[in-house]
N, C-alpha and C. Protein backbone atom coordinates (compact mmCIF):
# COMPACT_ATOMS: atom_id res chain seq x y z
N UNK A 1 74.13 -48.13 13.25
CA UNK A 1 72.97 -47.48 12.68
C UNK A 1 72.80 -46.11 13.34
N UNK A 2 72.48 -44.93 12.52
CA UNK A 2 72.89 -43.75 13.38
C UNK A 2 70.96 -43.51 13.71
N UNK A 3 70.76 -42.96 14.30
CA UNK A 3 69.88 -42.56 15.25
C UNK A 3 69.60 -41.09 15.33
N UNK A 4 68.16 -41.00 15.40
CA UNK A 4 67.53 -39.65 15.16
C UNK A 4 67.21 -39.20 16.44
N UNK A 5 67.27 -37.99 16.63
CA UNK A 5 66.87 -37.29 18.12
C UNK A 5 65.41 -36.51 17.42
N UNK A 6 64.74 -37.12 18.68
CA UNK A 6 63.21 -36.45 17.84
C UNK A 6 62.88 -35.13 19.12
N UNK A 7 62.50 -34.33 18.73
CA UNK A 7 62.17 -33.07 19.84
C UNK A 7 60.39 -33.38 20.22
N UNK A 8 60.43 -32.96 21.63
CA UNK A 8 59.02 -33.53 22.13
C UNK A 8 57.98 -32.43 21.49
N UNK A 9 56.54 -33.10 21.89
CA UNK A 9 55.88 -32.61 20.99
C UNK A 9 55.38 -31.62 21.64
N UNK A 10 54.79 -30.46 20.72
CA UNK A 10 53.79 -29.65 21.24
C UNK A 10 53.51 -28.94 20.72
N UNK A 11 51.83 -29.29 21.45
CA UNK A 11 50.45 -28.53 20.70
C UNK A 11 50.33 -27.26 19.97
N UNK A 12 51.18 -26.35 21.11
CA UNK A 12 51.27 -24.79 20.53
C UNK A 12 51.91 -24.86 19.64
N UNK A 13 53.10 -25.17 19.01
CA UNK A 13 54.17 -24.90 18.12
C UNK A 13 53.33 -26.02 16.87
N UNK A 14 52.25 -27.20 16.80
CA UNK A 14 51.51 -27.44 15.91
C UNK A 14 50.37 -26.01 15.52
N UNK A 15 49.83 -25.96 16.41
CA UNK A 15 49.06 -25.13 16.46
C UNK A 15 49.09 -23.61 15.59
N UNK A 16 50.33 -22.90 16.09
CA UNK A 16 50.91 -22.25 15.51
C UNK A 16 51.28 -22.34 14.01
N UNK A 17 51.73 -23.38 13.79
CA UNK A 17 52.51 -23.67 12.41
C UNK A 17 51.01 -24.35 11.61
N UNK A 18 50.07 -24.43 11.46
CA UNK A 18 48.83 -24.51 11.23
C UNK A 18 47.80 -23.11 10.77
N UNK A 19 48.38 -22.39 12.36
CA UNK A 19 47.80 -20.96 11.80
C UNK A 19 48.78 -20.26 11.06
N UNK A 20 49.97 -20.26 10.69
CA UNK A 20 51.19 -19.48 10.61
C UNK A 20 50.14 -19.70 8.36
N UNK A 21 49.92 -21.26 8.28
CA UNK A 21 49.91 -21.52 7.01
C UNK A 21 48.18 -20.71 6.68
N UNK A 22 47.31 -20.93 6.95
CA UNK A 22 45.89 -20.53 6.85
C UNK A 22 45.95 -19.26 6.89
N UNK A 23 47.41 -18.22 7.90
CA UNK A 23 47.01 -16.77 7.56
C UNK A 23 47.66 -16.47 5.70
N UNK A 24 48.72 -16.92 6.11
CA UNK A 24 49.34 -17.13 4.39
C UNK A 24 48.73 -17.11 3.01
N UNK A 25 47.69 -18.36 3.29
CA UNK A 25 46.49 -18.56 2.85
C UNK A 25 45.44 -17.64 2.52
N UNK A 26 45.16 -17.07 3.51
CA UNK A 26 44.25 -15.82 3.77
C UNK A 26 44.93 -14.56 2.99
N UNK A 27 46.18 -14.20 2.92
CA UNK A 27 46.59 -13.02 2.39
C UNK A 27 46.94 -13.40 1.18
N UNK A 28 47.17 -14.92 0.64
CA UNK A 28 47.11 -14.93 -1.08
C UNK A 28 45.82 -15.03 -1.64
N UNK A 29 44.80 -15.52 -0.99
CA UNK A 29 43.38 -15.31 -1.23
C UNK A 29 42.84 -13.63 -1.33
N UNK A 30 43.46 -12.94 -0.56
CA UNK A 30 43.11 -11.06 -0.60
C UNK A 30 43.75 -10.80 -1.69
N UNK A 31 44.74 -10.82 -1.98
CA UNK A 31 46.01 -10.56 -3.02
C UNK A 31 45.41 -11.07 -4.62
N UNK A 32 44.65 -12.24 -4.84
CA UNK A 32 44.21 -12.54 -5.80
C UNK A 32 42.89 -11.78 -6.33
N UNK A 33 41.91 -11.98 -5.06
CA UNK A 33 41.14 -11.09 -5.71
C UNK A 33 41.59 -9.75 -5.54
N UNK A 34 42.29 -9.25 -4.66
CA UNK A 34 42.45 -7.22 -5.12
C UNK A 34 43.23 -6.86 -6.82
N UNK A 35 43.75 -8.52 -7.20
CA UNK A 35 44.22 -8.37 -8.47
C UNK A 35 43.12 -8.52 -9.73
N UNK A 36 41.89 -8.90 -9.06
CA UNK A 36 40.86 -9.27 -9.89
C UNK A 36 41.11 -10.37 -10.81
N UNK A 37 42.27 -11.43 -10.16
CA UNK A 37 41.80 -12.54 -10.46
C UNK A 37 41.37 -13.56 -9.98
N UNK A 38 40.02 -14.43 -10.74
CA UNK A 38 39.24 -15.27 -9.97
C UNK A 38 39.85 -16.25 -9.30
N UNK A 39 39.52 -16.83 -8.30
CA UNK A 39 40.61 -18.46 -7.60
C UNK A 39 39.82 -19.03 -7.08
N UNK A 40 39.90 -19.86 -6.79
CA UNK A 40 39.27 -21.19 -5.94
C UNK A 40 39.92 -21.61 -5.28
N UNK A 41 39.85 -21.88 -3.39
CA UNK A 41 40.25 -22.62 -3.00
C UNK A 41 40.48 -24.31 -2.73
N UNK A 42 41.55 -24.49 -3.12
CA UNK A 42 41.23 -25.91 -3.28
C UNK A 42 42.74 -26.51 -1.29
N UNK A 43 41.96 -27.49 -1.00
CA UNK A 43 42.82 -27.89 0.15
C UNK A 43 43.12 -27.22 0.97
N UNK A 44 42.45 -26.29 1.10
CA UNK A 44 42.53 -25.24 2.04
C UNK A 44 43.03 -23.97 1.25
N UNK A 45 43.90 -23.73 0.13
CA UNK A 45 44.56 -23.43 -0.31
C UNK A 45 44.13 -22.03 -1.51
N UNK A 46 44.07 -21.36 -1.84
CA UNK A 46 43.56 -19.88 -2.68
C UNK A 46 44.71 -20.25 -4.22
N UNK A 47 43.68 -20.62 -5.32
CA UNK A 47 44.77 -20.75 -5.97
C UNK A 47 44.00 -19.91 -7.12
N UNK A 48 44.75 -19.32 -8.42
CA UNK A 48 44.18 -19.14 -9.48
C UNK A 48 42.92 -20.23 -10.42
N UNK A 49 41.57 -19.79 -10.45
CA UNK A 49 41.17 -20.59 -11.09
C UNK A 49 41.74 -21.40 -12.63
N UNK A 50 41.62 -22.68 -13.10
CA UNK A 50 42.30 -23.09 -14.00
C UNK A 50 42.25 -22.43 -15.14
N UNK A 51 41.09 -21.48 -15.73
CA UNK A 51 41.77 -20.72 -17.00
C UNK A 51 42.95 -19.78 -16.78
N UNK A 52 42.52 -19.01 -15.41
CA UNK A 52 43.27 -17.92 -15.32
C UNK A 52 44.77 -18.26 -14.99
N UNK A 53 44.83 -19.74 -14.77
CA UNK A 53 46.36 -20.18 -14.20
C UNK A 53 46.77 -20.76 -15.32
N UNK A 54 45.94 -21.27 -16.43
CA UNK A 54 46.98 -21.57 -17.74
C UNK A 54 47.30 -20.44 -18.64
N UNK A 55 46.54 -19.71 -18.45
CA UNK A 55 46.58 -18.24 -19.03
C UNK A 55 48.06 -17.36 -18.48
N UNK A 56 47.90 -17.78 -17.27
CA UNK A 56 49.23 -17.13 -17.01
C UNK A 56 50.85 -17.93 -16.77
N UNK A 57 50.60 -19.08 -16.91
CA UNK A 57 51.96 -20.13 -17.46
C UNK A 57 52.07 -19.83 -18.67
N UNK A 58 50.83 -19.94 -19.35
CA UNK A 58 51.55 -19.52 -20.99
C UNK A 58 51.97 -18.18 -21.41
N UNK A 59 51.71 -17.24 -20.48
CA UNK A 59 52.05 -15.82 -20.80
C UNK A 59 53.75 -16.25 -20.04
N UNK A 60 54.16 -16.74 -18.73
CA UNK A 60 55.33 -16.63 -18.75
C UNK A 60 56.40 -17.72 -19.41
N UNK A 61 55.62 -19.01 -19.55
CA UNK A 61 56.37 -19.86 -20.30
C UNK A 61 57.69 -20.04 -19.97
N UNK A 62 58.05 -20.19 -18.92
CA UNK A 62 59.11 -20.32 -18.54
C UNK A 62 59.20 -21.60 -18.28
N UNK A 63 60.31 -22.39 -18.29
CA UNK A 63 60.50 -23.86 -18.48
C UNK A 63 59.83 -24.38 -17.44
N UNK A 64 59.73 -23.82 -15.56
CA UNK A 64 58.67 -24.59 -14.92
C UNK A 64 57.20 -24.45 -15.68
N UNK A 65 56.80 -23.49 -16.00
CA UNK A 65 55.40 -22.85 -16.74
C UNK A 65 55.02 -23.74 -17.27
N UNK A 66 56.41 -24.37 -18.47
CA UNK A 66 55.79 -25.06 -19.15
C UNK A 66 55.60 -26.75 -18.76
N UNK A 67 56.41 -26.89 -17.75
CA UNK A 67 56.27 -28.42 -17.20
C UNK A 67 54.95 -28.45 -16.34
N UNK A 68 54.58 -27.33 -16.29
CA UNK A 68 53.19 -27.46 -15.29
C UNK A 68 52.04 -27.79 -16.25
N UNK A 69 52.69 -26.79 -17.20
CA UNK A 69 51.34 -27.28 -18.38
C UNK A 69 51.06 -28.51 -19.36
N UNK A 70 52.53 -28.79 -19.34
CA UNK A 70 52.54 -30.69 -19.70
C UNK A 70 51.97 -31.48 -19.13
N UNK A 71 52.23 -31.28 -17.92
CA UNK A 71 51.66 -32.30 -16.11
C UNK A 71 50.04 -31.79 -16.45
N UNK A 72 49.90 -30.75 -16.85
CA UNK A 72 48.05 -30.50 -16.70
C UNK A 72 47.70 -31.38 -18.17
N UNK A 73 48.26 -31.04 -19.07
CA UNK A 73 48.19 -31.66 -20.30
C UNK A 73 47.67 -33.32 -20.08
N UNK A 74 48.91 -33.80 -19.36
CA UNK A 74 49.07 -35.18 -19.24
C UNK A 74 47.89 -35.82 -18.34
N UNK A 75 47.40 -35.22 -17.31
CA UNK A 75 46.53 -35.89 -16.77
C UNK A 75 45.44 -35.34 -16.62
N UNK A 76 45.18 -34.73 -18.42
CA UNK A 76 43.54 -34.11 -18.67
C UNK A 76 42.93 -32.89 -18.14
N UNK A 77 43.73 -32.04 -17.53
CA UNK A 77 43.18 -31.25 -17.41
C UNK A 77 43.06 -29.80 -18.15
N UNK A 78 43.83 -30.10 -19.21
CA UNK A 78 43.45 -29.31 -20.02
C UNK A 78 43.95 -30.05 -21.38
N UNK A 79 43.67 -29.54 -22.38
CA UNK A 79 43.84 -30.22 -23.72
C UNK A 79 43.49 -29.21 -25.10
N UNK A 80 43.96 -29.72 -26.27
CA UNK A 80 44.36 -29.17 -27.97
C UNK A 80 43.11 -27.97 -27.71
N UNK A 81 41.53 -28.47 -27.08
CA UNK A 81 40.27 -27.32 -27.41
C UNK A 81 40.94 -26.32 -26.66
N UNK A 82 41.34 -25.67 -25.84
CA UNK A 82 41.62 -24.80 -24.85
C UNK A 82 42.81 -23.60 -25.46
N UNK A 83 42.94 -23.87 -26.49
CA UNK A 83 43.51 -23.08 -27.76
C UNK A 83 42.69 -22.39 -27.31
N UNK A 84 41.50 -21.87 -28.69
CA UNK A 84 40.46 -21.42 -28.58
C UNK A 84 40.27 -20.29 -27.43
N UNK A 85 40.51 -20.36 -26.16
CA UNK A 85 40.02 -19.93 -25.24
C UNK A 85 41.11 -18.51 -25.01
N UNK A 86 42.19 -18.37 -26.10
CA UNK A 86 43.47 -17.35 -25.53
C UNK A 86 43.88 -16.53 -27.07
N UNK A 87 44.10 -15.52 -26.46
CA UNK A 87 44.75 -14.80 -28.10
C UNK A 87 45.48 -15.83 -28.67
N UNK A 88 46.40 -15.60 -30.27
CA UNK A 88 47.03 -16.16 -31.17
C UNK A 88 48.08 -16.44 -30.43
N UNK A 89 48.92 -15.34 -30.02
CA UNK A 89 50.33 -15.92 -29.19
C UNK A 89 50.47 -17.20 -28.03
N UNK A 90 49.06 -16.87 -27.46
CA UNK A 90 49.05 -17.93 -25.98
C UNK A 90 48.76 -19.34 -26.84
N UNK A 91 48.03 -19.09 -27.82
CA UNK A 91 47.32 -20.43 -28.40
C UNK A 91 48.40 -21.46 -29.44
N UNK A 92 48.91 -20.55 -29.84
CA UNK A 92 50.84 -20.98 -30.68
C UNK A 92 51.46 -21.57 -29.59
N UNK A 93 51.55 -21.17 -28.15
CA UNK A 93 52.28 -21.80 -27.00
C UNK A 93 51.81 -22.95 -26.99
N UNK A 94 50.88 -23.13 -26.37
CA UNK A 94 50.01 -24.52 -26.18
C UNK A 94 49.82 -25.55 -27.53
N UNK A 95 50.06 -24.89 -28.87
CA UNK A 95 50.26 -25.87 -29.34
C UNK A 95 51.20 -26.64 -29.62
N UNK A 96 52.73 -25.61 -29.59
CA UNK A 96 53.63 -25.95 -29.13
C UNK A 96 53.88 -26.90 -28.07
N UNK A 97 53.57 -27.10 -27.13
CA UNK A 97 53.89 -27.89 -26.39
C UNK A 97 52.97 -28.79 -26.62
N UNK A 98 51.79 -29.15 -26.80
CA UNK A 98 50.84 -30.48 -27.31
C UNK A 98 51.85 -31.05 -28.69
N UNK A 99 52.41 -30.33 -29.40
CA UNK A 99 53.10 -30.70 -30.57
C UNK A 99 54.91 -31.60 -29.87
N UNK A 100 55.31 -31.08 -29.00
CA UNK A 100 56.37 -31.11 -28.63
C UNK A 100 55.99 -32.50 -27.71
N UNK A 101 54.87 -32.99 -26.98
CA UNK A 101 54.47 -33.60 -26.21
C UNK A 101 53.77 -34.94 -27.16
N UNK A 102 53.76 -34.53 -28.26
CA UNK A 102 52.83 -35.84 -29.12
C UNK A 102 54.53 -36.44 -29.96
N UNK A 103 55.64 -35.43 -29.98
CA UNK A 103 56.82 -36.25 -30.88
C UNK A 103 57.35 -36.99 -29.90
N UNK A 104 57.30 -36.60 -28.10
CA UNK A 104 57.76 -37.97 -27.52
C UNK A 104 57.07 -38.92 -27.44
N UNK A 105 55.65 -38.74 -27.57
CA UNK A 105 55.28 -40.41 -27.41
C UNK A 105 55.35 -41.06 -28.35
């Protein structure tokens, strides 16, 4: 059975790698709003609020884009009304994929 070498612990190098993530944090939180778009932190974390983050998967639509928006699809967090909420092109996307997402089940 092969065997793991574990390196001893310490505080600073937690410590560090804790703050290393929260400054990270801190400069995508500046970065969002100097872009003037809204976010919410969620988990510590600065993220695009949810219109402004489906708004911008469907503008790039790129095959992760769109698996993110299936995964939001799939467990309700967004859905068919949320058309509505985007020009003609973004709203053709999303139905596209609600359409593409209703022939597999």
């Amino acid at each position: 059975m092969a065997t793991t070498a574990l390196h001893e612990f310490s505080w600073e190098r937690m410590i560090a790698a804790v703050e290393a993530v929260r400054e990270r944090a801190s400069r995508a939180a500046a970065a969002l709003k100097q872009a003037g778009i809204p976010y919410t932190v969620v988990d510590g974390n600065a993220v695009p609020t949810i219109d402004a983050l489906v708004r911008m998967k469907l503008t790039a639509f790129r095959l992760k884009d769109r698996v993110h928006l299936l995964d939001m699809l799939e467990v309700g967090l967004i859905d068919e009304s949320w058309a509505r909420r985007f020009p003609t092109e973004l709203a053709e996307r999303l139905q596209e994929l609600i359409g593409s997402r209703d022939r597999e089940a």
